[in-house]
Protein backbone atom coordinates (compact mmCIF):
# COMPACT_ATOMS: atom_id res chain seq x y z
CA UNK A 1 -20.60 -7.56 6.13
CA UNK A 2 -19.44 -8.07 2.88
CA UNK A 3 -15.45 -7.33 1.73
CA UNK A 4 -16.38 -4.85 -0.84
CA UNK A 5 -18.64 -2.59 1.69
CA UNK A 6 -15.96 -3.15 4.63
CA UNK A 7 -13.06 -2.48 2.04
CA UNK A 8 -14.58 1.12 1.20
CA UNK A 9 -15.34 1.79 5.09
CA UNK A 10 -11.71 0.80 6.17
CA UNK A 11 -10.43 3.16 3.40
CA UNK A 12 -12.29 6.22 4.34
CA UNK A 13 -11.61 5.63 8.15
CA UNK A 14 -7.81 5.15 7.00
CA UNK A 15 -7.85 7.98 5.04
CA UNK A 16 -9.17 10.17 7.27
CA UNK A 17 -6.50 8.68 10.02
CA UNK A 18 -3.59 8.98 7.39
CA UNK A 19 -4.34 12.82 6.96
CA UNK A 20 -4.55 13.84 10.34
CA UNK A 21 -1.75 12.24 11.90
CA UNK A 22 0.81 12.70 9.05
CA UNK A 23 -0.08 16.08 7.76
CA UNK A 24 2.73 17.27 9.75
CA UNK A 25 5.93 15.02 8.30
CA UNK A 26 6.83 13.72 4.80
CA UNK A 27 8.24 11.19 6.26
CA UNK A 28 5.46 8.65 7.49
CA UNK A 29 7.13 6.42 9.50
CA UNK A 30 8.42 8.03 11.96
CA UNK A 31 9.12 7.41 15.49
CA UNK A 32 6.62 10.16 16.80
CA UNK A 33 3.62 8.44 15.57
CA UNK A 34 2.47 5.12 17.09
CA UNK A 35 0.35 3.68 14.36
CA UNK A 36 0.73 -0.18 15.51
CA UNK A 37 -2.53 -2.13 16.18
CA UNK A 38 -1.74 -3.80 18.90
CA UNK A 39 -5.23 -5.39 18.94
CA UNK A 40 -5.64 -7.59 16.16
CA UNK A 41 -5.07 -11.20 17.28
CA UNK A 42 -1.62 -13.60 15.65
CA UNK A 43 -2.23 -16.30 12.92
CA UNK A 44 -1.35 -17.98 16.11
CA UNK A 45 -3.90 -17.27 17.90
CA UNK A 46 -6.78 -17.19 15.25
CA UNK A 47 -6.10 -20.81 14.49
CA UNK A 48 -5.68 -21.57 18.36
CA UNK A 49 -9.25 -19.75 19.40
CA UNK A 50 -10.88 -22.05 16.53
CA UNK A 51 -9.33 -25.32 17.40
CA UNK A 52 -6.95 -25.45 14.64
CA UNK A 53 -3.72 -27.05 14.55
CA UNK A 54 -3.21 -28.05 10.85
CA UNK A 55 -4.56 -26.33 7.92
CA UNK A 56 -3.95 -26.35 3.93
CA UNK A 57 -4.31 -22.66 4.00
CA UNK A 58 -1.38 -21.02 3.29
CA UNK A 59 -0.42 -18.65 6.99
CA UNK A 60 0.34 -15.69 4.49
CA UNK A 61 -3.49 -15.70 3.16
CA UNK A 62 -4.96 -16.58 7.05
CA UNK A 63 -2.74 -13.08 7.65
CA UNK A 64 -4.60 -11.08 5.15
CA UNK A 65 -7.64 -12.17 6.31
CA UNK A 66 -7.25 -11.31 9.89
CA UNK A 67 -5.80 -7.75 8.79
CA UNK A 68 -9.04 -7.30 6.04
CA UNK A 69 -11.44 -7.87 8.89
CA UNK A 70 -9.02 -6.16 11.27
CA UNK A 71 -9.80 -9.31 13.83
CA UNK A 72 -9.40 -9.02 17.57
CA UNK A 73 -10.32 -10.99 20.39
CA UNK A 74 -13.09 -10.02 21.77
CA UNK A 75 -14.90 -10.06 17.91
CA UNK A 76 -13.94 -13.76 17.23
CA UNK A 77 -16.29 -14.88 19.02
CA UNK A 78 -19.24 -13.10 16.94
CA UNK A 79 -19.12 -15.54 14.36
CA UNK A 80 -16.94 -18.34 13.25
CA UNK A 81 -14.38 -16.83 10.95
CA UNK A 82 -11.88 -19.60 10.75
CA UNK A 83 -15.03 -21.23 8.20
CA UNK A 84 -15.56 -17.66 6.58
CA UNK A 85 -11.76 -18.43 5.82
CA UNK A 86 -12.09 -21.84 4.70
CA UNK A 87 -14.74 -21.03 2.62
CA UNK A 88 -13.29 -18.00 0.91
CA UNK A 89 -9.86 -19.61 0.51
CA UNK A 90 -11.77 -22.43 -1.12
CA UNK A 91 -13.45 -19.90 -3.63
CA UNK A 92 -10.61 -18.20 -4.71
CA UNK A 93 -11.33 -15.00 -2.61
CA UNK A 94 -8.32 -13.07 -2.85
CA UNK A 95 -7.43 -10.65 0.34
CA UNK A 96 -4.56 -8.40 0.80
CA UNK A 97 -5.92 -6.33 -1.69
CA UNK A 98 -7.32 -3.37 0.06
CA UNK A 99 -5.89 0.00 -0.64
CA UNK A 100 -6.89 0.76 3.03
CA UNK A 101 -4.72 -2.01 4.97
CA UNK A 102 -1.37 -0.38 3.50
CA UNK A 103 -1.95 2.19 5.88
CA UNK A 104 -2.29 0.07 9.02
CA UNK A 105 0.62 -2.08 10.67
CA UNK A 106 3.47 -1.74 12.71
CA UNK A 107 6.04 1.11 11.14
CA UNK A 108 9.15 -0.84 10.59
CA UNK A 109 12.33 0.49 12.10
CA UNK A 110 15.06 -0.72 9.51
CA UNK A 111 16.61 1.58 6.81
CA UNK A 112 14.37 1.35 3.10
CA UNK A 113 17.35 -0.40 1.44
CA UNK A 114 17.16 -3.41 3.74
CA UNK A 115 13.40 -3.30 4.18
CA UNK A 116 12.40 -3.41 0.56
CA UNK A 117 14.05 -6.23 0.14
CA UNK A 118 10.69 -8.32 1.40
CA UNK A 119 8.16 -5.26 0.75
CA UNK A 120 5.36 -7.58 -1.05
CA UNK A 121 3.05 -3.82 -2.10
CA UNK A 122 3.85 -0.67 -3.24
CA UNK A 123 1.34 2.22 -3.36
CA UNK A 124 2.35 5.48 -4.57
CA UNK A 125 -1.05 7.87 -4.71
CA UNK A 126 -0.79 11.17 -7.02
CA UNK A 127 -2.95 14.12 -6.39
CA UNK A 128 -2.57 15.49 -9.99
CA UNK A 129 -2.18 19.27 -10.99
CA UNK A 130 -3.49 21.00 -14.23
CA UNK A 131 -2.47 24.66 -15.02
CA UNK A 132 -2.05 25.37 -11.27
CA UNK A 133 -5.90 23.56 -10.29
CA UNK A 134 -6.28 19.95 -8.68
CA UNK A 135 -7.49 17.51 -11.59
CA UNK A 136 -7.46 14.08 -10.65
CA UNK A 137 -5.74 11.59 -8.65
CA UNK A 138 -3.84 8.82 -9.94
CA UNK A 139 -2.67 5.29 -8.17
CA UNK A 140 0.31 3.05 -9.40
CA UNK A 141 0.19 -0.12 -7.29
CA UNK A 142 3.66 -1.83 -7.51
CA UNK A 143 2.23 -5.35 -6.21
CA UNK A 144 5.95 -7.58 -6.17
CA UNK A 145 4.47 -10.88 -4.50
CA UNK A 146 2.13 -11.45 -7.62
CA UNK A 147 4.44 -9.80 -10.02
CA UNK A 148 1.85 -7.33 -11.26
CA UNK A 149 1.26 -3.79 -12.09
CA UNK A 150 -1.19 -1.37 -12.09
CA UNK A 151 -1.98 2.45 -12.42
CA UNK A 152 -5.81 3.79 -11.83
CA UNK A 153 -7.32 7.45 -11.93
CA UNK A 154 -10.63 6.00 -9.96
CA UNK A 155 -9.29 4.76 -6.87
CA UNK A 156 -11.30 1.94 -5.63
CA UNK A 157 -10.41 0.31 -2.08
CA UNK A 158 -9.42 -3.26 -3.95
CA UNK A 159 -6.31 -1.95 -6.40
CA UNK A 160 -6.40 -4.74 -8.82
CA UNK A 161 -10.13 -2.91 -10.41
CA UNK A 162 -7.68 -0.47 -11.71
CA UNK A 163 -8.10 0.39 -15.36
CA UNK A 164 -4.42 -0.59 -16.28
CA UNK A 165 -2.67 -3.71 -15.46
CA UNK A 166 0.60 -5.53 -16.68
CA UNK A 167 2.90 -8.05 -15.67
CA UNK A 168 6.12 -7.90 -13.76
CA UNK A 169 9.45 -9.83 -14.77
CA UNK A 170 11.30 -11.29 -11.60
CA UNK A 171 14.33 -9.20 -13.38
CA UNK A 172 11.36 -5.84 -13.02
CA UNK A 173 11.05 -6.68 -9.47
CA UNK A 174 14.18 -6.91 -8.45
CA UNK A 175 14.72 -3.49 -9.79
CA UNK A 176 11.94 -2.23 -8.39
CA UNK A 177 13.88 -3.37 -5.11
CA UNK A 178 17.10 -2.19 -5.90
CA UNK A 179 16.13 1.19 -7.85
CA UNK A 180 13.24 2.71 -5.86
CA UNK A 181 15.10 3.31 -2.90
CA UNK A 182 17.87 5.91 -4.88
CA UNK A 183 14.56 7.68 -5.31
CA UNK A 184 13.86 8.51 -1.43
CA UNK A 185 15.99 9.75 0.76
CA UNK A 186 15.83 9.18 4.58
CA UNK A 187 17.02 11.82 5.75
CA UNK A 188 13.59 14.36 4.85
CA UNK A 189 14.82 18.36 4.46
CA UNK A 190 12.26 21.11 4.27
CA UNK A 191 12.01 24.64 3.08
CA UNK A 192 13.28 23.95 -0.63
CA UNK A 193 11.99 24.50 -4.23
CA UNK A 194 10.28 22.41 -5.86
CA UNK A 195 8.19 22.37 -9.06
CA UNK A 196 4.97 21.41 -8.21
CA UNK A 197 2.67 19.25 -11.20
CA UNK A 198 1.47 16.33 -8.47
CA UNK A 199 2.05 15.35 -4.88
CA UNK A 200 2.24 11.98 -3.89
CA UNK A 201 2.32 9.68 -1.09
CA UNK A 202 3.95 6.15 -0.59
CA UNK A 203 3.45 3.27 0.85
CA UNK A 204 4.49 0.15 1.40
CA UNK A 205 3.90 -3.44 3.25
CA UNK A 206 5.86 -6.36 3.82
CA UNK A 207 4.21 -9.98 4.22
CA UNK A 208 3.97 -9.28 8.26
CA UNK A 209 2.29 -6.00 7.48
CA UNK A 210 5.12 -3.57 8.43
CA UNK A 211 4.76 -0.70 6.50
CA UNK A 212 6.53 2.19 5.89
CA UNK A 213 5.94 5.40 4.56
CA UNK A 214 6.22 8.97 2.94
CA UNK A 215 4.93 12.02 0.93
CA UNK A 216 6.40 14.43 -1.36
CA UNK A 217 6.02 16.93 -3.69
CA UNK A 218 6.91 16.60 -7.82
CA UNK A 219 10.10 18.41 -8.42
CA UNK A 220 11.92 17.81 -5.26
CA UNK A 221 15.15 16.52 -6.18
CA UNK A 222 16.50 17.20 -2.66
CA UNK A 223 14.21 14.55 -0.51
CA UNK A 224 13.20 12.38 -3.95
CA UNK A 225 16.07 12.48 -6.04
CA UNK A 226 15.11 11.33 -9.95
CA UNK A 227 11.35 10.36 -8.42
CA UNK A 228 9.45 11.87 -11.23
CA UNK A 229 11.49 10.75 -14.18
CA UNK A 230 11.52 6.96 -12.24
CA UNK A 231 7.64 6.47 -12.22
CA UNK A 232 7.02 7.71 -15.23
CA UNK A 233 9.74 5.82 -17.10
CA UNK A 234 7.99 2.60 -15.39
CA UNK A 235 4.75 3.84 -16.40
CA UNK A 236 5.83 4.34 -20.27
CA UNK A 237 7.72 0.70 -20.31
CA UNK A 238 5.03 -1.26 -18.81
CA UNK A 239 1.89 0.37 -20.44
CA UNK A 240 3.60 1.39 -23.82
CA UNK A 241 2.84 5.16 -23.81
CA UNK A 242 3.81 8.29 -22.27
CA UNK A 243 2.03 8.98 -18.71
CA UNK A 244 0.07 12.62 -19.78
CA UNK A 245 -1.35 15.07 -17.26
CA UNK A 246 -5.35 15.30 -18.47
CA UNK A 247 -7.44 18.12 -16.76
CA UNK A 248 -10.63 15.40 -16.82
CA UNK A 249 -10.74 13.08 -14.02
């Protein structure tokens, strides 16, 4: 099966996953959800079921592999991955990618101040309003291990075919770090006003794949404090022009 056709499958499985079991709370992380896949075998023991004990390949990348394939056990012996990996790794194939894996993981338990500090993605999905009517959906894609960002309004499963790209400063990402988190507050209320233009969900992965996340609504300064002026001034700096609600997808 090929990445691209597994990529799109995972997503829509995810998606459909994501909506049912967090319709209920902004808050996506929370403790009355067990999202962890306890199933998918350790870098450990990938490289131990193939008879590996040394290997140029960075762990990081053998980690993004397992979770894009969503490897367990009983499916490594269906075909002999550890040379799919070689051979990808030697290609360039890049992994880690996929919309669809933010969404699976183990939700991680410490507060967003100290957890962002190693978050390596950052998805934040916009389902965009136009005079009161759903127009299109949106993507920025905060990815902070490769210093690189991007916004789409066709959301494919691999973020990096979005149409708008830039690069990240070490001094952007670090802000990113230290800024983002005055934006969302951990403590979620309910049953406030709020302007409504977009809502939007976020989330985010560290290098082990511990994710947290949460959705919201544009115009609630109670539970996202200074959210919408925050994306969009990151939008405007990084791709030169105001961000503009269009009614065309």
């Amino acid at each position: 099966m090929s990445k691209r056709v597994f990529s799109v499958i995972t997503l829509f499985v995810m998606i459909i996953i994501f909506t049912v079991g967090c319709s209920k709370n902004p808050n996506l992380d929370s403790s009355d959800r067990d999202t962890k896949d306890t199933g998918i075998v350790s870098v450990e023991r990938f490289m131990e079921y193939y008879g590996v004990t040394d290997t140029d390949i960075p762990r990081d990348y053998i980690l993004d592999f397992i979770m894009q394939y969503r490897l367990r056990e009983d499916t490594l012996a269906k075909e002999d991955y550890w040379a799919v990996a070689q051979e990808d790794y030697a290609n360039g194939v890049v992994y880690g990618t996929d919309t669809g894996g933010i969404f699976l993981g183990t939700p991680s338990e410490l507060p967003l101040e100290e957890y962002i500090k190693t978050a390596d993605v950052i998805v934040i999905e916009f389902e965009m309003y136009y005079a009161g009517e759903l127009a299109y959906p949106g993507r920025m894609t905060l990815d902070l291990k490769n210093k690189k960002i991007y916004y789409a309004t066709r959301l494919f499963s691999d973020y990096t075919d979005a149409e708008k790209s830039a690069d990240l400063t070490d001094e952007e990402v670090q802000s990113i770090r230290d800024e983002l988190p005055e934006h969302i507050s951990e403590k979620q209320e309910k049953d406030h006003e709020y302007n409504l233009d977009y809502t939007f969900t976020i989330m985010m992965k560290d290098p082990q794949y511990n994710i947290k996340g949460y959705r919201g609504n544009s115009g609630d300064e109670l539970n996202y404090p200074g959210f919408d002026a925050y994306w969009k001034k990151l939008y405007k700096e990084k791709f030169g022009e105001e961000f503009v609600f269009r009614s065309e997808a």
